[in-house]
Protein backbone atom coordinates (compact mmCIF):
# COMPACT_ATOMS: atom_id res chain seq x y z
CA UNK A 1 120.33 113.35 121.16
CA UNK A 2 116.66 113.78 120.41
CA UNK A 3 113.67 113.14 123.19
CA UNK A 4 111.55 111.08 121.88
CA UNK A 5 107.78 111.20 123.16
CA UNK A 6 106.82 107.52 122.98
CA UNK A 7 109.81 104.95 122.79
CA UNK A 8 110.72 103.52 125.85
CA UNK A 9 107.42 104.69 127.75
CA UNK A 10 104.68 103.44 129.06
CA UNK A 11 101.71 104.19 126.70
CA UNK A 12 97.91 103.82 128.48
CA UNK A 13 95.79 101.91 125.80
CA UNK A 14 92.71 103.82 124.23
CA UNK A 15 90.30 100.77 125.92
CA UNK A 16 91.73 100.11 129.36
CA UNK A 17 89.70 101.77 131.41
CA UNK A 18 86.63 100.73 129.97
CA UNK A 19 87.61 96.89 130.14
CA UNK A 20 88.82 97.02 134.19
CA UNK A 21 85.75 99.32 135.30
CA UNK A 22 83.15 96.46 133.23
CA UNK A 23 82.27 99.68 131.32
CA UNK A 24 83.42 97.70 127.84
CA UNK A 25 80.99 96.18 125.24
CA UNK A 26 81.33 92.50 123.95
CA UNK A 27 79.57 90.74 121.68
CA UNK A 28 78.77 88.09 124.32
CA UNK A 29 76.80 90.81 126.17
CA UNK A 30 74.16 91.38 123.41
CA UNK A 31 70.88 89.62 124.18
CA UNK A 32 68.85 90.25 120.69
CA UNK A 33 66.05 87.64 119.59
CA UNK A 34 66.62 86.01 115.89
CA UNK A 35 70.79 85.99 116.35
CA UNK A 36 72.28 83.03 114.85
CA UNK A 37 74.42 80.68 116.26
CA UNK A 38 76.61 77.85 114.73
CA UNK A 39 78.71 75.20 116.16
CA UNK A 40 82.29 73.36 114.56
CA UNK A 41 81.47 69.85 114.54
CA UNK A 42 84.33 67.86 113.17
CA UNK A 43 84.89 63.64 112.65
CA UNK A 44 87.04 62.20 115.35
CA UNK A 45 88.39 60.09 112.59
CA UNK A 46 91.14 61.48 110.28
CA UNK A 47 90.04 61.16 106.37
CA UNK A 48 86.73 59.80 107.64
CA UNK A 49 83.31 60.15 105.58
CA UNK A 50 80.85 62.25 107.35
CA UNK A 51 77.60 60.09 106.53
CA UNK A 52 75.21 61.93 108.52
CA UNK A 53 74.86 64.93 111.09
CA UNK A 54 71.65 64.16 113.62
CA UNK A 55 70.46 67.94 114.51
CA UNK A 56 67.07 66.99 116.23
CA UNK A 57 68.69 68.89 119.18
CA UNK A 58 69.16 71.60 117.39
């Protein structure tokens, strides 16, 4: 029967080691002025209207 080189074993992934040493990059860590953020606001009502939205604190 044939060796295979990857079934059945253990393969290291490509980004491992960067992600347990704190070496990795997420987007969370990017600290740029002008980057836009947005919010899911939803009704608490099922088949409700959405009259308004009040985004003063925004």
């Amino acid at each position: 029967m044939n060796e295979y080189q990857i079934i059945g074993k253990s393969v290291p992934s490509k980004e491992g080691m960067d992600k347990v040493t704190g070496r990795a990059k997420y987007i969370d860590d990017e600290n740029e002025a002008g980057i836009l953020h947005a919010k899911l606001l939803t009704s608490k009502h099922a088949h409700a209207y959405i009259e308004g939205i009040d985004t003063s604190k925004a």
